[in-house]
PDB file of N, CA and C in Angstrom:
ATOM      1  N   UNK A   1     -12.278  -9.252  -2.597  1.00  0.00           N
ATOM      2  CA  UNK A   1     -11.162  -8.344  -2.760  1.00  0.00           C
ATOM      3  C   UNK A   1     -11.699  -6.923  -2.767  1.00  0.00           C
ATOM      4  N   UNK A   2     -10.944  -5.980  -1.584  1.00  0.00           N
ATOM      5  CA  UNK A   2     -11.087  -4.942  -1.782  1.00  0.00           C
ATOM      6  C   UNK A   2     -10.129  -3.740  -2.337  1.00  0.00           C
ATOM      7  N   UNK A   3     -10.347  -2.727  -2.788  1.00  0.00           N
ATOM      8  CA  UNK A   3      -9.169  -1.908  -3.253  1.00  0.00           C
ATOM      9  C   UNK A   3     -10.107  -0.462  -3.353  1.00  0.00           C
ATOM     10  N   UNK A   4      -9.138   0.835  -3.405  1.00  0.00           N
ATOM     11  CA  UNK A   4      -9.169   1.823  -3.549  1.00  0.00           C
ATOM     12  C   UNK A   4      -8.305   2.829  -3.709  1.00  0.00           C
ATOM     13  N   UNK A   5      -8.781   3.410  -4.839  1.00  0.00           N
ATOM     14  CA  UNK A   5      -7.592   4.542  -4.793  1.00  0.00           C
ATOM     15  C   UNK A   5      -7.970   6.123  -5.222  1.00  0.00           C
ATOM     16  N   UNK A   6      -7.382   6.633  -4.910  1.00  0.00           N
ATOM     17  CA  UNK A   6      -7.835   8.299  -5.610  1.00  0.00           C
ATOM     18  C   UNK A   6      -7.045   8.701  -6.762  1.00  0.00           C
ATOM     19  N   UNK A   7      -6.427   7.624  -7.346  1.00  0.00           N
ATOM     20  CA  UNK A   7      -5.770   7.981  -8.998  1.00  0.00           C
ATOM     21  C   UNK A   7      -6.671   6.918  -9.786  1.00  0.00           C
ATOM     22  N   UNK A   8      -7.277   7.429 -11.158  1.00  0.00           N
ATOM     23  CA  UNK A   8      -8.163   6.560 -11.990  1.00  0.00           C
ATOM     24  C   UNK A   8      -7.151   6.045 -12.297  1.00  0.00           C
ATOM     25  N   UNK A   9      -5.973   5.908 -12.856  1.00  0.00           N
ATOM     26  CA  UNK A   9      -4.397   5.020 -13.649  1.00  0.00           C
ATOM     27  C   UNK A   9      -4.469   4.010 -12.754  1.00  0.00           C
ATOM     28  N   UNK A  10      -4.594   3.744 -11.315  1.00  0.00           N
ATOM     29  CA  UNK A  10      -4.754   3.149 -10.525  1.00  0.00           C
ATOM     30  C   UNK A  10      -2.895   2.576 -10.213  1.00  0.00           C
ATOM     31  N   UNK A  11      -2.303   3.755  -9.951  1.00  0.00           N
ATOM     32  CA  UNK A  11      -1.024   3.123  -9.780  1.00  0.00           C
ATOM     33  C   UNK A  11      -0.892   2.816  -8.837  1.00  0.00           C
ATOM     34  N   UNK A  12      -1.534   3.530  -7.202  1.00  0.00           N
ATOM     35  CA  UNK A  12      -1.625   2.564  -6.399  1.00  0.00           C
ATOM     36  C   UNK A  12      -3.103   2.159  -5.875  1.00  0.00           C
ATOM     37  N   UNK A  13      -2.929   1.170  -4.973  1.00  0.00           N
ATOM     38  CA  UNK A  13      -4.180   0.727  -4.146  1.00  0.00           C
ATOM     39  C   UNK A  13      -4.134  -0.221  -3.213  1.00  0.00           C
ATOM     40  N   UNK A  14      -5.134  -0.324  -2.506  1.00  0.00           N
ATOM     41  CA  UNK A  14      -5.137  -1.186  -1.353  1.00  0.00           C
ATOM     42  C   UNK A  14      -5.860  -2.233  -1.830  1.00  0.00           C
ATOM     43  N   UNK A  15      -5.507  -3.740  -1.565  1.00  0.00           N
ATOM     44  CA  UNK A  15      -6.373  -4.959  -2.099  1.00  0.00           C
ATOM     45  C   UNK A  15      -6.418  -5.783  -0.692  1.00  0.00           C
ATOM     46  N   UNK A  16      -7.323  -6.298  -0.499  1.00  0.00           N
ATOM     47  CA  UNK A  16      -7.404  -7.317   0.679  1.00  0.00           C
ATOM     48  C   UNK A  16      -7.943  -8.303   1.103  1.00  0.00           C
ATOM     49  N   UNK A  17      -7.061  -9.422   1.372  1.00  0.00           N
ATOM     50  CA  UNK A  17      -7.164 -10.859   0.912  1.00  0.00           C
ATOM     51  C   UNK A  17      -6.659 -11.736   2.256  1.00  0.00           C
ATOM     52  N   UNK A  18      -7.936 -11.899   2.346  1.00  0.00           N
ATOM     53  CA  UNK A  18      -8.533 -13.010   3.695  1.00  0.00           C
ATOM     54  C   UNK A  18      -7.887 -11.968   5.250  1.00  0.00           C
ATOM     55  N   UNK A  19      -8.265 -10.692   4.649  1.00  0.00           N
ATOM     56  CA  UNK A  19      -8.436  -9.604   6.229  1.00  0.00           C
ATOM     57  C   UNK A  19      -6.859  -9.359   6.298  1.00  0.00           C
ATOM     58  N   UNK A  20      -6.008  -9.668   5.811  1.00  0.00           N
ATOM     59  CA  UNK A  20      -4.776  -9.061   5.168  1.00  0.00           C
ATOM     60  C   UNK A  20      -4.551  -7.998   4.461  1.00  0.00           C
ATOM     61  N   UNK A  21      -3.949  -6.911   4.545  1.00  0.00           N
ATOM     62  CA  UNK A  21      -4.330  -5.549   3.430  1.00  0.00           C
ATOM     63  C   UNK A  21      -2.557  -5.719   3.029  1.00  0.00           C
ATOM     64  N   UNK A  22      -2.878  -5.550   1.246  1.00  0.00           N
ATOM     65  CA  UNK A  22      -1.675  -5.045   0.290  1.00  0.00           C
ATOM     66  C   UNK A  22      -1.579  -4.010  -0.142  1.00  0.00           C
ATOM     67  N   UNK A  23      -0.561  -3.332   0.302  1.00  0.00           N
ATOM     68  CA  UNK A  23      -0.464  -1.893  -0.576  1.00  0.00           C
ATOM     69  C   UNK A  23       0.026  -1.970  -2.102  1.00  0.00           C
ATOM     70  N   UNK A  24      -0.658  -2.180  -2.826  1.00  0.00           N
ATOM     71  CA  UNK A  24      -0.009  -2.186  -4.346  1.00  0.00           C
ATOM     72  C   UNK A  24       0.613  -0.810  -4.556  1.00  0.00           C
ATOM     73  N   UNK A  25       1.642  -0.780  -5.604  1.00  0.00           N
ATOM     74  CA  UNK A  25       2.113   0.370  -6.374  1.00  0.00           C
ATOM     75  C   UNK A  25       2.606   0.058  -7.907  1.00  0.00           C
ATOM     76  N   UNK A  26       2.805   1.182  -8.516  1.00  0.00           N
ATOM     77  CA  UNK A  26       3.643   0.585  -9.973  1.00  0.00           C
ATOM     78  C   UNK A  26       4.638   0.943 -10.145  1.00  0.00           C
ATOM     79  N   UNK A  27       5.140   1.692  -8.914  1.00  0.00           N
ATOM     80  CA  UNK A  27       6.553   2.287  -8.337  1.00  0.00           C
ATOM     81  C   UNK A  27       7.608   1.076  -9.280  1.00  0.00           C
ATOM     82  N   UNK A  28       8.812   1.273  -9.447  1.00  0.00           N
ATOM     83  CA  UNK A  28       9.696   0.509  -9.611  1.00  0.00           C
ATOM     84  C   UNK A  28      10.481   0.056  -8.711  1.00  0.00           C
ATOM     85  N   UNK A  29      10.661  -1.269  -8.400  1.00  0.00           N
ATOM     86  CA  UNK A  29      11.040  -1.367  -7.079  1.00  0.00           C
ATOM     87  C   UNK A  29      12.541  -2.009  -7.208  1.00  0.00           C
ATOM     88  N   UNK A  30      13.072  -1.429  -6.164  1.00  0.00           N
ATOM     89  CA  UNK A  30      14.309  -1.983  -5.833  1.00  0.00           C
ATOM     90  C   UNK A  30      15.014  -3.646  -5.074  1.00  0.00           C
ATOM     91  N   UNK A  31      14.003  -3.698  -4.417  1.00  0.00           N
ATOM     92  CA  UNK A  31      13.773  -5.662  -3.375  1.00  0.00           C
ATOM     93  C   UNK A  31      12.525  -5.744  -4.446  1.00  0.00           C
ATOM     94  N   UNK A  32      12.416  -7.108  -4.098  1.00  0.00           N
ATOM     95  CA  UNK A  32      11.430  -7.729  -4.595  1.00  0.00           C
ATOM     96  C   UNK A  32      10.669  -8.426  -3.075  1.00  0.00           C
ATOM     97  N   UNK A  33       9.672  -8.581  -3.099  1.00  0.00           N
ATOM     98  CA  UNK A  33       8.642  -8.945  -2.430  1.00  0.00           C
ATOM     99  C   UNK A  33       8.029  -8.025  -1.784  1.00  0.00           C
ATOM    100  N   UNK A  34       7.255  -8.503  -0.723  1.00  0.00           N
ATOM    101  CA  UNK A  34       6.088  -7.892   0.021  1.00  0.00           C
ATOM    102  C   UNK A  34       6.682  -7.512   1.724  1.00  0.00           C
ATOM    103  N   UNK A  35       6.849  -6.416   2.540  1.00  0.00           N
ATOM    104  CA  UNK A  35       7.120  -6.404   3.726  1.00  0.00           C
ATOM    105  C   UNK A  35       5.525  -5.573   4.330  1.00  0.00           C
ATOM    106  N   UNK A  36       5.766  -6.367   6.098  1.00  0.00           N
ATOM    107  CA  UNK A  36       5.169  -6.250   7.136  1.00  0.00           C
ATOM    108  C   UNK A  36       5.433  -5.162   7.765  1.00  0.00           C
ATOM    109  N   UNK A  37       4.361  -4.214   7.847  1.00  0.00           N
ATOM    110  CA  UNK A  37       4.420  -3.504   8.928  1.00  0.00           C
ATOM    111  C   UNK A  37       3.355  -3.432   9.842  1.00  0.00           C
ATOM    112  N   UNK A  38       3.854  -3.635  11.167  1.00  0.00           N
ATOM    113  CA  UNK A  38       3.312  -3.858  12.119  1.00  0.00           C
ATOM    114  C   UNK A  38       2.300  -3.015  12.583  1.00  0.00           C
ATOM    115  N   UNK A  39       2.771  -1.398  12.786  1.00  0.00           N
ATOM    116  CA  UNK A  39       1.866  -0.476  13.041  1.00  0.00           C
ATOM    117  C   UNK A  39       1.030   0.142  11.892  1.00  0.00           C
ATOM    118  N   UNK A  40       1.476  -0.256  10.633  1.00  0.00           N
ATOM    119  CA  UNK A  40       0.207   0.053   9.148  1.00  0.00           C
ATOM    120  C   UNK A  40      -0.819  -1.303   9.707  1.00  0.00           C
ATOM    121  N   UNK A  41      -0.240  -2.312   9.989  1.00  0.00           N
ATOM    122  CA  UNK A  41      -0.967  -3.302   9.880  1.00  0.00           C
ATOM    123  C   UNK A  41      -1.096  -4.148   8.334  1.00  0.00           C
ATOM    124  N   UNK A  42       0.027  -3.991   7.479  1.00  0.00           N
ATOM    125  CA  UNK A  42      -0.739  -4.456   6.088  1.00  0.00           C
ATOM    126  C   UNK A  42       1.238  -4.750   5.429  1.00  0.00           C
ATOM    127  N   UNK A  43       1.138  -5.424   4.452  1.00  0.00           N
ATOM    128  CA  UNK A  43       1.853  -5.525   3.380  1.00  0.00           C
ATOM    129  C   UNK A  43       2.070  -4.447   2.798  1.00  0.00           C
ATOM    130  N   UNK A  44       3.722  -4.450   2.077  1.00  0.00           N
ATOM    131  CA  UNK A  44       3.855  -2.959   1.304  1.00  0.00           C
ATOM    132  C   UNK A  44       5.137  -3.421   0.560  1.00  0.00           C
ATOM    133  N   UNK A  45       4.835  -2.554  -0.545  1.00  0.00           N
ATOM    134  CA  UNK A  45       6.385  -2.707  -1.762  1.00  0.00           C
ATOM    135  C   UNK A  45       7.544  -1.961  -0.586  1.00  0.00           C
ATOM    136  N   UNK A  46       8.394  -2.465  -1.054  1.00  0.00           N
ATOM    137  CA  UNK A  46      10.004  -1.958  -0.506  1.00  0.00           C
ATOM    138  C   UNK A  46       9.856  -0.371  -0.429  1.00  0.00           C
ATOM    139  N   UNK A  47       9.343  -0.208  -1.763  1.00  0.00           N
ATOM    140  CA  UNK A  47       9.372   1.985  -1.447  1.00  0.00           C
ATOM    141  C   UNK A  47       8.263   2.299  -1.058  1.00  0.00           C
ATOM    142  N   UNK A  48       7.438   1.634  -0.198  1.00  0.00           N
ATOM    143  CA  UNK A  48       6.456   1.976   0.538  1.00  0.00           C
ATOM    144  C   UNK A  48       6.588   1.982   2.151  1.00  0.00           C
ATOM    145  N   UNK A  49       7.127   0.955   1.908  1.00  0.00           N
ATOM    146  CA  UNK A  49       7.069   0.049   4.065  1.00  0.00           C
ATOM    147  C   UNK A  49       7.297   1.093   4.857  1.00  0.00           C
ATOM    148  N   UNK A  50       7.933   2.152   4.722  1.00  0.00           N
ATOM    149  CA  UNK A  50       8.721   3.009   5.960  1.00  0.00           C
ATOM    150  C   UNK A  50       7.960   4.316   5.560  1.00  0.00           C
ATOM    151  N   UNK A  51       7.480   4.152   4.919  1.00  0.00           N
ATOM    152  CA  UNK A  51       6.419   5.752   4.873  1.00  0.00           C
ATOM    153  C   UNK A  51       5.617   6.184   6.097  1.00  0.00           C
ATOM    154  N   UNK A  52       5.324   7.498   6.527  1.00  0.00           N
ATOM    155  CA  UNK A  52       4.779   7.630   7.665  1.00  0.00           C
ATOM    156  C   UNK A  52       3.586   7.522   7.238  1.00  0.00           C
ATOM    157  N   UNK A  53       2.939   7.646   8.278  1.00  0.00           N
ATOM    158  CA  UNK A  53       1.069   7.653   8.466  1.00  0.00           C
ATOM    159  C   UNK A  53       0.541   8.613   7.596  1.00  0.00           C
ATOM    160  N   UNK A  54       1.123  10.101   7.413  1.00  0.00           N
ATOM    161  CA  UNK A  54       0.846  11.390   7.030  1.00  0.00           C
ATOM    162  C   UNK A  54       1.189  11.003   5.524  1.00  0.00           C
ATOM    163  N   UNK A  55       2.079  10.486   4.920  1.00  0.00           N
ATOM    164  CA  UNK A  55       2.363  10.232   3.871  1.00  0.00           C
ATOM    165  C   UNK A  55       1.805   8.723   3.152  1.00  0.00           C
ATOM    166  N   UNK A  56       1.376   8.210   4.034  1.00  0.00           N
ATOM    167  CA  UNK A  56       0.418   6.899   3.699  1.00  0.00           C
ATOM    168  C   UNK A  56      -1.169   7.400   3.172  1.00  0.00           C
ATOM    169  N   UNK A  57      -1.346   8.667   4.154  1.00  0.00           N
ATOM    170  CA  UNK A  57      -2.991   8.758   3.653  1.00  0.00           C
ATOM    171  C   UNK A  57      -2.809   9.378   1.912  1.00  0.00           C
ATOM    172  N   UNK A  58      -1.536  10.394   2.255  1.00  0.00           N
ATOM    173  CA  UNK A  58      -1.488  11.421   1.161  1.00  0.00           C
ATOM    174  C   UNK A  58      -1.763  10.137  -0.042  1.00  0.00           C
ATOM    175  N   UNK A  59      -0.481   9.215  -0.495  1.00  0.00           N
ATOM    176  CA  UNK A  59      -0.542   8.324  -1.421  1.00  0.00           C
ATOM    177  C   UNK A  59      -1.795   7.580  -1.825  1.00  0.00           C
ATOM    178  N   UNK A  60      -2.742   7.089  -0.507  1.00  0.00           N
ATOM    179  CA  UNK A  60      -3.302   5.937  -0.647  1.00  0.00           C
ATOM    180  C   UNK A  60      -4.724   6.129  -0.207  1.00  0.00           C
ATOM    181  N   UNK A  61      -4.956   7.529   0.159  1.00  0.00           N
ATOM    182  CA  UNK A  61      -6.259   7.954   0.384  1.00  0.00           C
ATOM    183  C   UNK A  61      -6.609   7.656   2.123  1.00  0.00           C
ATOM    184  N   UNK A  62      -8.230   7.891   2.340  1.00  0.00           N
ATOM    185  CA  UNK A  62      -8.702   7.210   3.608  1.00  0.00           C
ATOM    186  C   UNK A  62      -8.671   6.037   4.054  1.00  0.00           C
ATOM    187  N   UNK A  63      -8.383   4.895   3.096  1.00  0.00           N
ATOM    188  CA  UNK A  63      -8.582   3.878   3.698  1.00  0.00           C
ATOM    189  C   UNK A  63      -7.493   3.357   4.164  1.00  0.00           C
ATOM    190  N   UNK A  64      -6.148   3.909   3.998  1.00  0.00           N
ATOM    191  CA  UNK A  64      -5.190   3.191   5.154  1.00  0.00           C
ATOM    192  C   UNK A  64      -6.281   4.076   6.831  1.00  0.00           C
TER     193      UNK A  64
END
């Protein structure tokens, strides 16, 4: 398992499990489960999935 983040609270991060990437958050979420995006390439909470690229690095650092 990998993960990283640039907040020590670690509210969010990236974890990745069997070459699958999860975007964790501690966001409060509105759906429940995990969605696909195709061009992130990875899993994401409901108030994540539709974020752009520019706003993916901001949140989640270099490693998206």
């Amino acid at each position: 398992m990998g993960q990283t983040s640039d907040k020590s609270s670690r509210e969010t991060y990236v974890e990745t499990r069997d070459g699958l990437r999860f975007f964790h958050t501690e966001e409060q979420q509105t759906e429940k489960g995990w969605y696909w995006c195709y061009e992130k390439q990875g899993f994401f909470r409901y108030s994540d999935w539709h974020l752009t690229e520019e706003e993916m690095e901001k949140k989640y650092g270099k490693c998206y």
